[in-house]
C-alpha atoms as a PDB file:
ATOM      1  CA  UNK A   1      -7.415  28.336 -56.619  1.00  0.00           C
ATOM      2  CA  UNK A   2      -7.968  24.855 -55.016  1.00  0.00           C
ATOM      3  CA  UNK A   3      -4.988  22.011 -56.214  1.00  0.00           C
ATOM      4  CA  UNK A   4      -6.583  20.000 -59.169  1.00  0.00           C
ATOM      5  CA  UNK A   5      -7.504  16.200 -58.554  1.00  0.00           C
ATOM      6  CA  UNK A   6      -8.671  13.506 -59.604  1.00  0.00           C
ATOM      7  CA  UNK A   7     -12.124  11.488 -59.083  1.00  0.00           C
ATOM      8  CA  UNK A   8     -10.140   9.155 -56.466  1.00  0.00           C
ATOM      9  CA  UNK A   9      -8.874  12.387 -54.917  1.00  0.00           C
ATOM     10  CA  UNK A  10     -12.190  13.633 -53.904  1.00  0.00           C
ATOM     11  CA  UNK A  11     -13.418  10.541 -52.711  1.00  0.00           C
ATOM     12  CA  UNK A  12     -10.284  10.146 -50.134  1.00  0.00           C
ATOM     13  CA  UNK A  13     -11.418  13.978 -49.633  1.00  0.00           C
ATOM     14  CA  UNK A  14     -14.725  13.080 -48.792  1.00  0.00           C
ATOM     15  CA  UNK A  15     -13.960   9.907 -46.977  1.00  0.00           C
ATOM     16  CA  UNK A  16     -11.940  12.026 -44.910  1.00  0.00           C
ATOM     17  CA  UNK A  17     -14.891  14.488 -44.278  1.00  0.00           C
ATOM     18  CA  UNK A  18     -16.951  11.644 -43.037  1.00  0.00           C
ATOM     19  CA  UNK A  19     -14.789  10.044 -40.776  1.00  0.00           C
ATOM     20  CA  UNK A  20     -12.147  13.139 -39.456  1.00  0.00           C
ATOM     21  CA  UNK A  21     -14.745  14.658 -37.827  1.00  0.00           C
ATOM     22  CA  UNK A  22     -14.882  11.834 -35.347  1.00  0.00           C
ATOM     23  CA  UNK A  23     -10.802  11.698 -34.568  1.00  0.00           C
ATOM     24  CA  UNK A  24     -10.096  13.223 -31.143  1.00  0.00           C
ATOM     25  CA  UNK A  25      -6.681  14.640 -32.615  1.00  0.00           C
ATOM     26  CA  UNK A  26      -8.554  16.769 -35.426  1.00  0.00           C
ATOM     27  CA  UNK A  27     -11.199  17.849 -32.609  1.00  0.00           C
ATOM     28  CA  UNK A  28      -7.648  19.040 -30.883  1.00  0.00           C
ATOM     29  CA  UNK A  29      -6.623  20.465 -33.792  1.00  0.00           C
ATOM     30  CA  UNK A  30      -9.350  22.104 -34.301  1.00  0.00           C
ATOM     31  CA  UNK A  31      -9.532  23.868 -30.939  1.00  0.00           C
ATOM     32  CA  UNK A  32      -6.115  25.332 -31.806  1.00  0.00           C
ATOM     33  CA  UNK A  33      -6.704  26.517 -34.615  1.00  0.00           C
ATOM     34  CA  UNK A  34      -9.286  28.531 -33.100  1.00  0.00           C
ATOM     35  CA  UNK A  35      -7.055  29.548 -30.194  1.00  0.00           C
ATOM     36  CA  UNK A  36      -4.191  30.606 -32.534  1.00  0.00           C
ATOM     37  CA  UNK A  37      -6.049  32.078 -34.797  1.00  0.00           C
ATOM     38  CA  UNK A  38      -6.833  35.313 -32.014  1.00  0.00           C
ATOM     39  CA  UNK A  39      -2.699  35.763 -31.378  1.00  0.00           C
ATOM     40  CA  UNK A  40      -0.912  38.721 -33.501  1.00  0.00           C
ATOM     41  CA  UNK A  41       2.808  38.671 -34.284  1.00  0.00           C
ATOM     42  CA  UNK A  42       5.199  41.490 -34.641  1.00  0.00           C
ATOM     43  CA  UNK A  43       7.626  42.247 -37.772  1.00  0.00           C
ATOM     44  CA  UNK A  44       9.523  40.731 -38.955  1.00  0.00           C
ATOM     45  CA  UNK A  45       6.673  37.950 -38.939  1.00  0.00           C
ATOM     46  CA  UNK A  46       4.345  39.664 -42.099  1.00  0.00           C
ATOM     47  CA  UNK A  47       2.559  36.609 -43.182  1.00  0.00           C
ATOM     48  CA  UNK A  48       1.035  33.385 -41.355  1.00  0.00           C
ATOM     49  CA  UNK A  49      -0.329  30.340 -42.756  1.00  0.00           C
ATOM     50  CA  UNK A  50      -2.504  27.970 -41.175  1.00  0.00           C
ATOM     51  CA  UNK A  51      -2.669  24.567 -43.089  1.00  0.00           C
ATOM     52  CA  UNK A  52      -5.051  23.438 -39.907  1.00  0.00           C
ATOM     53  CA  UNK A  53      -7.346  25.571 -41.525  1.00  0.00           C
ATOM     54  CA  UNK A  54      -7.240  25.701 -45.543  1.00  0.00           C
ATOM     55  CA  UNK A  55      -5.831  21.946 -45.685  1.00  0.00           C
ATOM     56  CA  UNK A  56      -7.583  20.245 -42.990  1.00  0.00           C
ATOM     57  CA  UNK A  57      -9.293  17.597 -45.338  1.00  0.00           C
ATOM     58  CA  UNK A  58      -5.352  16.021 -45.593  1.00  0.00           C
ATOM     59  CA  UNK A  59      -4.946  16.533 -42.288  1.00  0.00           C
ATOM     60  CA  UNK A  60      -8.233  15.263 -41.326  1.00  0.00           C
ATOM     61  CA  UNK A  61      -7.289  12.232 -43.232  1.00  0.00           C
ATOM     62  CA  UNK A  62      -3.874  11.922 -41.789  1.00  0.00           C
ATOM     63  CA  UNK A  63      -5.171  11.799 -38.231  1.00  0.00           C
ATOM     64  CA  UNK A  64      -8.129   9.556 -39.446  1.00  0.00           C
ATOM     65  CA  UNK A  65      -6.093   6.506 -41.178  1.00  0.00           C
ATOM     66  CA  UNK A  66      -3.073   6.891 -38.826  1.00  0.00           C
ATOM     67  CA  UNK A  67      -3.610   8.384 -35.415  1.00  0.00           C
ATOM     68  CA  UNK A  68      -5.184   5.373 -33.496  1.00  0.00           C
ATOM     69  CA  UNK A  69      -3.872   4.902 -30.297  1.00  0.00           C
ATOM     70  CA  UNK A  70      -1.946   3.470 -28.683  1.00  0.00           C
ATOM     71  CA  UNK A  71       1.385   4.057 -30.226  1.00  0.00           C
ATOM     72  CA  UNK A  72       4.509   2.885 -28.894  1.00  0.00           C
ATOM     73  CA  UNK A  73       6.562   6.471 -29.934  1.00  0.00           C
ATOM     74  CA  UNK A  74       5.215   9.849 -30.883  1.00  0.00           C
ATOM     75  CA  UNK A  75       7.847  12.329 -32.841  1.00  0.00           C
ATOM     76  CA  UNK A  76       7.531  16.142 -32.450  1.00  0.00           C
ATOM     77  CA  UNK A  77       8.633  18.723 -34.526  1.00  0.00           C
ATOM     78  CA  UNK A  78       8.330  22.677 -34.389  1.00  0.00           C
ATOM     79  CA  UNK A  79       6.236  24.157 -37.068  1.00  0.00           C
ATOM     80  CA  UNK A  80       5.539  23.743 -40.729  1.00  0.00           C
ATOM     81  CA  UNK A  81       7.702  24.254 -43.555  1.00  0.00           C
ATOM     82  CA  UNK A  82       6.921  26.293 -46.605  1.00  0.00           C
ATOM     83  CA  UNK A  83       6.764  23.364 -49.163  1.00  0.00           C
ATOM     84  CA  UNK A  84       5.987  20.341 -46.341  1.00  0.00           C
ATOM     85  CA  UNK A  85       2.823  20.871 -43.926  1.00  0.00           C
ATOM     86  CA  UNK A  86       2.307  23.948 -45.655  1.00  0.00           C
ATOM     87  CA  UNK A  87       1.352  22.383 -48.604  1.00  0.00           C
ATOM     88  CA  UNK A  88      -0.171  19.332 -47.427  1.00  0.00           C
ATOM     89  CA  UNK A  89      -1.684  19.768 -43.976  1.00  0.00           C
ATOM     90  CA  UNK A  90       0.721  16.978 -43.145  1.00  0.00           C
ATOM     91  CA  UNK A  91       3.711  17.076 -40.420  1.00  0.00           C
ATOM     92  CA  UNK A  92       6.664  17.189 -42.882  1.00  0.00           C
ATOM     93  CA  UNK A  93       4.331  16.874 -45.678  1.00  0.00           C
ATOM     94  CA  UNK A  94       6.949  16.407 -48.468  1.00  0.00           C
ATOM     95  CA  UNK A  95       4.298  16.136 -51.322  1.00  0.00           C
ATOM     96  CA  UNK A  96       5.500  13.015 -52.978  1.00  0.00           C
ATOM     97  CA  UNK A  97       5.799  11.075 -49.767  1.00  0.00           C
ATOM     98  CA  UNK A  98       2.452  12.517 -48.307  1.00  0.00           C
ATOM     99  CA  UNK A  99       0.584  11.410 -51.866  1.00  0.00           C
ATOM    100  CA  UNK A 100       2.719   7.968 -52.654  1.00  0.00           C
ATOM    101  CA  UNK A 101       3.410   6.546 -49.581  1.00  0.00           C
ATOM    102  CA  UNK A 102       0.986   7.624 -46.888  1.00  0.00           C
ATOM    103  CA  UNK A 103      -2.023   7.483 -49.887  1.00  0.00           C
ATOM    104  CA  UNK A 104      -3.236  11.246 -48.689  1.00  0.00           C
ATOM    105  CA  UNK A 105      -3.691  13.411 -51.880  1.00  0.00           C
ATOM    106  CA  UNK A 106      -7.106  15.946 -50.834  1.00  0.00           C
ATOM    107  CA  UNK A 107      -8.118  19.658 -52.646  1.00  0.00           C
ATOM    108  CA  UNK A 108      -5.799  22.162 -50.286  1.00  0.00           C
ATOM    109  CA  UNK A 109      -6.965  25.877 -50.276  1.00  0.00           C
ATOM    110  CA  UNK A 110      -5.150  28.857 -49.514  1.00  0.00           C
ATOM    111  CA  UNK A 111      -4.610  31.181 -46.349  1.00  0.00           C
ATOM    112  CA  UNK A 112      -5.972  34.046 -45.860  1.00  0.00           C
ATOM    113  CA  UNK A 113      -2.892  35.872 -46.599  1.00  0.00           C
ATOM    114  CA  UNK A 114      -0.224  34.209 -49.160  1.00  0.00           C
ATOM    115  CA  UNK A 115       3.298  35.701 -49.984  1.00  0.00           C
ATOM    116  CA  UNK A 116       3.697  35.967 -53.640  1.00  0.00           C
ATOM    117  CA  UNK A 117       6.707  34.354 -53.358  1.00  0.00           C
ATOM    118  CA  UNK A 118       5.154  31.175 -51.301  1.00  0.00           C
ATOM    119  CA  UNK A 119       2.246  30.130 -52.819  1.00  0.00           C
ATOM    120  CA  UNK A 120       0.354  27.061 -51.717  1.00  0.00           C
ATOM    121  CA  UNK A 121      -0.001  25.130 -54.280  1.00  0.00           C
ATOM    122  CA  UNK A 122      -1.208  21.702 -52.104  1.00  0.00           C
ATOM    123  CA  UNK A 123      -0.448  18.426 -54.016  1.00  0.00           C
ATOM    124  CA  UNK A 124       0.578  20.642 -57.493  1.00  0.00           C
ATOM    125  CA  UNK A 125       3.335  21.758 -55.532  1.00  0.00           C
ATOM    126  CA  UNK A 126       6.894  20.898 -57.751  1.00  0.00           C
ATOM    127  CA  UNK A 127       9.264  21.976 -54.197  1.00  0.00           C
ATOM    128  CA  UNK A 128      10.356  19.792 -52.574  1.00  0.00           C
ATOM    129  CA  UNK A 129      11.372  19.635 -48.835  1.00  0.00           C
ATOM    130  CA  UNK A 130      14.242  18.160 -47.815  1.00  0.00           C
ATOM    131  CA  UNK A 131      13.581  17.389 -44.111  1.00  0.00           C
ATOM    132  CA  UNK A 132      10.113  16.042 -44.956  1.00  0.00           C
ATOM    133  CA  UNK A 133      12.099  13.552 -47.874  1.00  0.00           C
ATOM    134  CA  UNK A 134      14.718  11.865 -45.407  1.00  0.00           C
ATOM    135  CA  UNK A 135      12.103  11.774 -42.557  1.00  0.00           C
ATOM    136  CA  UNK A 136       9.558  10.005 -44.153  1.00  0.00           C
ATOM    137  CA  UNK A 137      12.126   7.960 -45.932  1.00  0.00           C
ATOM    138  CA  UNK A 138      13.541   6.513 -42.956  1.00  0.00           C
ATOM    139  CA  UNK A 139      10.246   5.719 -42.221  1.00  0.00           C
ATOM    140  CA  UNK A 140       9.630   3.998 -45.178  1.00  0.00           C
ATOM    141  CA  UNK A 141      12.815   2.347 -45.888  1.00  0.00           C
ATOM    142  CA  UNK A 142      12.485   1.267 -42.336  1.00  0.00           C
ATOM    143  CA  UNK A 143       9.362  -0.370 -42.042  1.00  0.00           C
ATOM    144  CA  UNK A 144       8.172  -0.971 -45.179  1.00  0.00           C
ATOM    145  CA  UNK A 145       4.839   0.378 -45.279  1.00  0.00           C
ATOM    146  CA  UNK A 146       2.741   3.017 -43.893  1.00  0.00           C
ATOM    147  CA  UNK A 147       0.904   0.831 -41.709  1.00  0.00           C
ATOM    148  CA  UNK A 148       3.813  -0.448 -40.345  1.00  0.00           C
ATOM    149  CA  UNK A 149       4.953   2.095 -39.187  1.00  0.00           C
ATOM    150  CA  UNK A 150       1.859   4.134 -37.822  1.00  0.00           C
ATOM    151  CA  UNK A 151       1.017   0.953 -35.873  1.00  0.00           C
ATOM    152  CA  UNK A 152       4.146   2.004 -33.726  1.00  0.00           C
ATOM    153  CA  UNK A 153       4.561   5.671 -34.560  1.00  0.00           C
ATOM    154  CA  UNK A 154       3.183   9.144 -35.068  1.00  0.00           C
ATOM    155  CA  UNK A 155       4.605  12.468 -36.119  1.00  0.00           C
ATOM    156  CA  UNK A 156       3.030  15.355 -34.861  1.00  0.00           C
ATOM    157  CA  UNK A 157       4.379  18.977 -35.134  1.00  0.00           C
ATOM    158  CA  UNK A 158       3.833  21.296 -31.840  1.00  0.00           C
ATOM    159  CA  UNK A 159       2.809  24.321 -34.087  1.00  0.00           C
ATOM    160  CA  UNK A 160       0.712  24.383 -37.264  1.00  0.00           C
ATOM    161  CA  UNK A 161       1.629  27.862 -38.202  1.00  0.00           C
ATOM    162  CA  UNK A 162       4.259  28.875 -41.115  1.00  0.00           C
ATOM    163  CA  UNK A 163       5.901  32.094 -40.668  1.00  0.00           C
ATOM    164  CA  UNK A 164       7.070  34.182 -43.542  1.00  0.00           C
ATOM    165  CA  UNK A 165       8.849  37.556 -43.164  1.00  0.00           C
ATOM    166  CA  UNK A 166       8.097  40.099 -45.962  1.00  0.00           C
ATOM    167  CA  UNK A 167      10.282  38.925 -48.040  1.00  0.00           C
ATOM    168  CA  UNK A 168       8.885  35.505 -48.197  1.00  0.00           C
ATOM    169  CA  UNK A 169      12.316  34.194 -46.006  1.00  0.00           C
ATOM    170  CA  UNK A 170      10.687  31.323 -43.398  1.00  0.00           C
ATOM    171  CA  UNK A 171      10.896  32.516 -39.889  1.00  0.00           C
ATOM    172  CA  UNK A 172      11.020  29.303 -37.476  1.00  0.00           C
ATOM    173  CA  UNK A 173       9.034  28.993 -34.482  1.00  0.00           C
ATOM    174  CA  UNK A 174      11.893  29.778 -32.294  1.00  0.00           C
ATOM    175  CA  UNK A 175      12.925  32.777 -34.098  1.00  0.00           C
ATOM    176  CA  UNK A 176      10.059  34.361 -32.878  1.00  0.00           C
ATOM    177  CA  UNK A 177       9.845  36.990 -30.093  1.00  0.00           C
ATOM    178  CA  UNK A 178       9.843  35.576 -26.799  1.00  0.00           C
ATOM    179  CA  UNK A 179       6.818  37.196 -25.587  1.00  0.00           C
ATOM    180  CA  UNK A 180       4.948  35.636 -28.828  1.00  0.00           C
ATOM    181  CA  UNK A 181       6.550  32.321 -28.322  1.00  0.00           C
ATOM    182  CA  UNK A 182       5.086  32.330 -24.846  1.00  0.00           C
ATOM    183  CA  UNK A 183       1.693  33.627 -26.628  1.00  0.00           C
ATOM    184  CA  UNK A 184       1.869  30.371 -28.574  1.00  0.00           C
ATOM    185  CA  UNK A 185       3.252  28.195 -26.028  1.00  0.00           C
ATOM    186  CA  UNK A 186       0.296  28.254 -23.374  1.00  0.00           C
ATOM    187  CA  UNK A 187      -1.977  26.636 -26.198  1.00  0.00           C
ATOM    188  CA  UNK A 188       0.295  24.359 -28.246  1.00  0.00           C
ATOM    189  CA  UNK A 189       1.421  23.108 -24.766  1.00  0.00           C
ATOM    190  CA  UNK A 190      -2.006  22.050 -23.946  1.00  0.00           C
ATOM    191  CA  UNK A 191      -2.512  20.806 -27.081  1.00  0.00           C
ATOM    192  CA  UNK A 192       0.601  18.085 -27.599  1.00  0.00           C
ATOM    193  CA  UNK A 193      -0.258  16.930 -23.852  1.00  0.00           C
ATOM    194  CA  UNK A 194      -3.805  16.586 -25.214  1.00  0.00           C
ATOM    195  CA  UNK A 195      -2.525  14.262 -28.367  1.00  0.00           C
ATOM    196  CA  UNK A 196      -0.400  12.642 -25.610  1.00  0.00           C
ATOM    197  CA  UNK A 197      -2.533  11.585 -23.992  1.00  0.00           C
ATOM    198  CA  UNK A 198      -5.140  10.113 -26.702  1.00  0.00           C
ATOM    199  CA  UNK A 199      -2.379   8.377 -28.040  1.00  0.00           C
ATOM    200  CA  UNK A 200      -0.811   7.038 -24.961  1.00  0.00           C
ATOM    201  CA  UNK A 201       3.063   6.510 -26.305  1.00  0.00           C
ATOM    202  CA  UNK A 202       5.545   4.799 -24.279  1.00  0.00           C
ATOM    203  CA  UNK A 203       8.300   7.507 -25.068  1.00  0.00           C
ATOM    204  CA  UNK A 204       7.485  11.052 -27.177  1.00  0.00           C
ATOM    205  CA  UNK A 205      10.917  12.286 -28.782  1.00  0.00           C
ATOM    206  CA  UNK A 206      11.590  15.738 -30.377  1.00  0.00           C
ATOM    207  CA  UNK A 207      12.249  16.127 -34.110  1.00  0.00           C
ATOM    208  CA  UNK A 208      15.257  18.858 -32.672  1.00  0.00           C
ATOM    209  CA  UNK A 209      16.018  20.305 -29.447  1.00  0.00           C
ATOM    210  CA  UNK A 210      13.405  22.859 -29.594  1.00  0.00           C
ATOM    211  CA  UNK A 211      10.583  20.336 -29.643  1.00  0.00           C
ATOM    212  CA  UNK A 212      12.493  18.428 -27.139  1.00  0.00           C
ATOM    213  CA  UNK A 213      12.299  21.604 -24.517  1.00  0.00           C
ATOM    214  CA  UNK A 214       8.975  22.102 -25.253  1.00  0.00           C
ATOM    215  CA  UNK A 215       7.679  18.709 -24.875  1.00  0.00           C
ATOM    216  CA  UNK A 216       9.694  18.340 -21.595  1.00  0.00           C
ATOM    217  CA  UNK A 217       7.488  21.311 -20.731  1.00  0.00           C
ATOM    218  CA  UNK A 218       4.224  20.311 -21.624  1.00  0.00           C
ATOM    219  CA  UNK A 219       4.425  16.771 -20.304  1.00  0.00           C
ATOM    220  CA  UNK A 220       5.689  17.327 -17.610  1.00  0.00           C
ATOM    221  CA  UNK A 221       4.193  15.406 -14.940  1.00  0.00           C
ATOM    222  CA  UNK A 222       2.725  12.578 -17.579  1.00  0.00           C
ATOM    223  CA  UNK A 223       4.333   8.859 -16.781  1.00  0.00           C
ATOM    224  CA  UNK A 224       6.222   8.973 -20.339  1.00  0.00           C
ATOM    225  CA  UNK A 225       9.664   8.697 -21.313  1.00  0.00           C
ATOM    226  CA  UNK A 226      10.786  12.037 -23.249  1.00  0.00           C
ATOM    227  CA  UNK A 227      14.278  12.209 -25.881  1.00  0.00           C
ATOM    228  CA  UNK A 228      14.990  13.408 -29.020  1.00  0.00           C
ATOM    229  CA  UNK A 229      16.297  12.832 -32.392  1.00  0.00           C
ATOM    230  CA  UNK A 230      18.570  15.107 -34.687  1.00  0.00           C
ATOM    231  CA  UNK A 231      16.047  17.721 -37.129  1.00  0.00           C
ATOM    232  CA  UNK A 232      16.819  16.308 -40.743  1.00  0.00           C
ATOM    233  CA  UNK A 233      17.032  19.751 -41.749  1.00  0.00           C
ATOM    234  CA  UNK A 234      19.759  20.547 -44.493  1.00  0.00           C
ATOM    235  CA  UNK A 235      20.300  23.691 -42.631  1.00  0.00           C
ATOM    236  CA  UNK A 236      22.260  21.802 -39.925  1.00  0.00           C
ATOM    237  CA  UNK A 237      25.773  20.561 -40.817  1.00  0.00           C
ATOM    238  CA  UNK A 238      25.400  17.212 -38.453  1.00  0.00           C
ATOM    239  CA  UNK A 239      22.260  16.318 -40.728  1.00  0.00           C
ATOM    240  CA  UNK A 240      24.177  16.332 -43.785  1.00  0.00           C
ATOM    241  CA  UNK A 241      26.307  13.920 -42.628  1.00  0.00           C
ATOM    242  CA  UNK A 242      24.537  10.200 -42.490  1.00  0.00           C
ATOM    243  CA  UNK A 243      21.789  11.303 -40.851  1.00  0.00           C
ATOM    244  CA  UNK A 244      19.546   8.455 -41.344  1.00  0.00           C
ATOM    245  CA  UNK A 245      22.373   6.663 -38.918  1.00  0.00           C
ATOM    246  CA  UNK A 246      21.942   9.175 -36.281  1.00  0.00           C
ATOM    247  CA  UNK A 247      18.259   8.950 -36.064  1.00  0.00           C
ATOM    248  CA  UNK A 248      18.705   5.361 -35.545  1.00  0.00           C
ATOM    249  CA  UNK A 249      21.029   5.763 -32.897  1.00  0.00           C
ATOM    250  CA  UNK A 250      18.591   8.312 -30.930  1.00  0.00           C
ATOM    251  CA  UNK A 251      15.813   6.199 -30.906  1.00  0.00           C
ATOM    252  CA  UNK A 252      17.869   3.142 -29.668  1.00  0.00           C
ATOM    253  CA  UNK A 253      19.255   5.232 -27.369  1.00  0.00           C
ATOM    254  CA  UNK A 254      15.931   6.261 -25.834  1.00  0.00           C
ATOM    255  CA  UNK A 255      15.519   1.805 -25.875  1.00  0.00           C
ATOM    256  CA  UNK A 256      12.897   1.585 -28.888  1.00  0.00           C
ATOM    257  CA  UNK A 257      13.562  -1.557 -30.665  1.00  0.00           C
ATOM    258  CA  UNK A 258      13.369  -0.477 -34.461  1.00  0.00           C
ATOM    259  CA  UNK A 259      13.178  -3.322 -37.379  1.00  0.00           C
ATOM    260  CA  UNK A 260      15.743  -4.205 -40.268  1.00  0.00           C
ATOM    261  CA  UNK A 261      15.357  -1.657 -42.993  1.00  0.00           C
ATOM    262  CA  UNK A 262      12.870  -3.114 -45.263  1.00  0.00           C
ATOM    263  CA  UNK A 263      14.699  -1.300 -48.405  1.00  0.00           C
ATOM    264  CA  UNK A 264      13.011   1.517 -51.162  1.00  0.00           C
ATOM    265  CA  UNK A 265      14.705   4.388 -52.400  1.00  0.00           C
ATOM    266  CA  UNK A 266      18.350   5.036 -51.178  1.00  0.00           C
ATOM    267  CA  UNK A 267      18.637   7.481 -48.392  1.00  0.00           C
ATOM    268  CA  UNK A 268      18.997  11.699 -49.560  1.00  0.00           C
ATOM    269  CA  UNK A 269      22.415  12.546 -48.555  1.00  0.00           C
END
């Protein structure tokens, strides 16, 4: 059953409908969908969601209002999580900050397959995730407003799928088996130097180490600079501690001027 909205909802739905189809990224997207869609995965992976594909009017509207190039930095992560993209078709998709700050709140469907235990609920969803929260509050607290910060920035993710095991547990990208990570790799390579490329950013930075290998990878060969910054996950002991400050640090380091912090909700320890 489709998330419930409201008459502004579907118009920013339809809007997106209108104008998405013309956005190179959600033509890329698009394509690998397609691609992934024909790969098969081993236990212990027993479910995969693809929010490309039953939430692609948010995402379609993400790419739309947001993606126009150039940008001065482009931030990678891995893959979904189970109550961010997954629910909103947005990278790190945190529902409250996809809906309240960003302005994206569409109808979201539901895969193919869904884990009783993971539903997606799109925009209904009452989870919360935690990387998706201090992320896109940096951003905001940062610069301000959306369109601050997209005239600079874009997050991107270098997979769109969400693996569960049977059990519902989320198996990361780079949990996977290495022959199904290479699967995966030879089209969401292709892909993120695609977006590079349309987007033409001065330095593209990995959300984590893993996206940081992989974009060194895929870009290899393109004239821009390549980094990372620390994954706000709260699995990881060094996010827990002030990572707001370390994320700061990363991006200086890589010599991107960032503003003052323009205030809004106090950082999620």
């Amino acid at each position: 059953m489709a998330s419930a909205a409201t008459p502004r909802d579907a118009m920013r739905g339809q809007a997106s409908d209108r104008a998405g189809d013309a956005s190179p990224l959600l033509a890329i997207a698009d394509r690998l969908s397609r691609e992934l869609a024909a790969l098969s995965f081993r236990p212990p992976v027993a479910f995969v969601y693809n929010p490309l594909e039953y939430a692609r009017d948010a995402y379609a509207a993400y790419v739309t209002r947001f993606a126009a190039a150039p940008k001065e930095v482009v931030l990678v992560g891995m893959n979904p999580g189970p109550f961010g993209m997954a629910q909103t078709g947005v990278p790190f998709g945190e529902v409250a900050s996809v809906r309240d700050w960003l302005g994206i709140c569409t109808r979201v469907g539901k895969p193919a397959l869904e884990h009783a235990k993971r539903p997606v609920d799109g925009f209904d969803c009452r989870r919360s995730e935690v990387s998706g929260q201090r992320l896109w509050g940096w951003a905001r607290r940062r610069f301000g407003t959306a369109e601050a910060f997209f005239a600079r920035f874009f997050i991107a993710n270098y997979c769109p799928l969400l693996f569960l095991e049977q059990s519902g547990r989320n198996l990361p990208l780079d949990k996977l088996a290495a022959d199904e990570q290479r699967a995966i790799a030879v089209h969401c390579d292709a892909a993120l130097r695609e977006t590079v490329r349309t987007l033409a950013p001065r330095c593209v930075l990995g959300i984590g180490r893993f996206a940081e290998r992989r974009a060194a990878v895929a870009l290899a060969g393109l004239d821009v600079g390549l980094g990372f910054i620390p994954h706000p996950s709260p699995a990881s002991p060094a996010a827990n501690r002030g990572w707001e400050a370390q994320c700061d640090q990363a991006i200086a380091g890589c010599g991107i001027e960032l503003p003052a912090a323009a205030g809004g909700a106090p950082a999620i320890a």
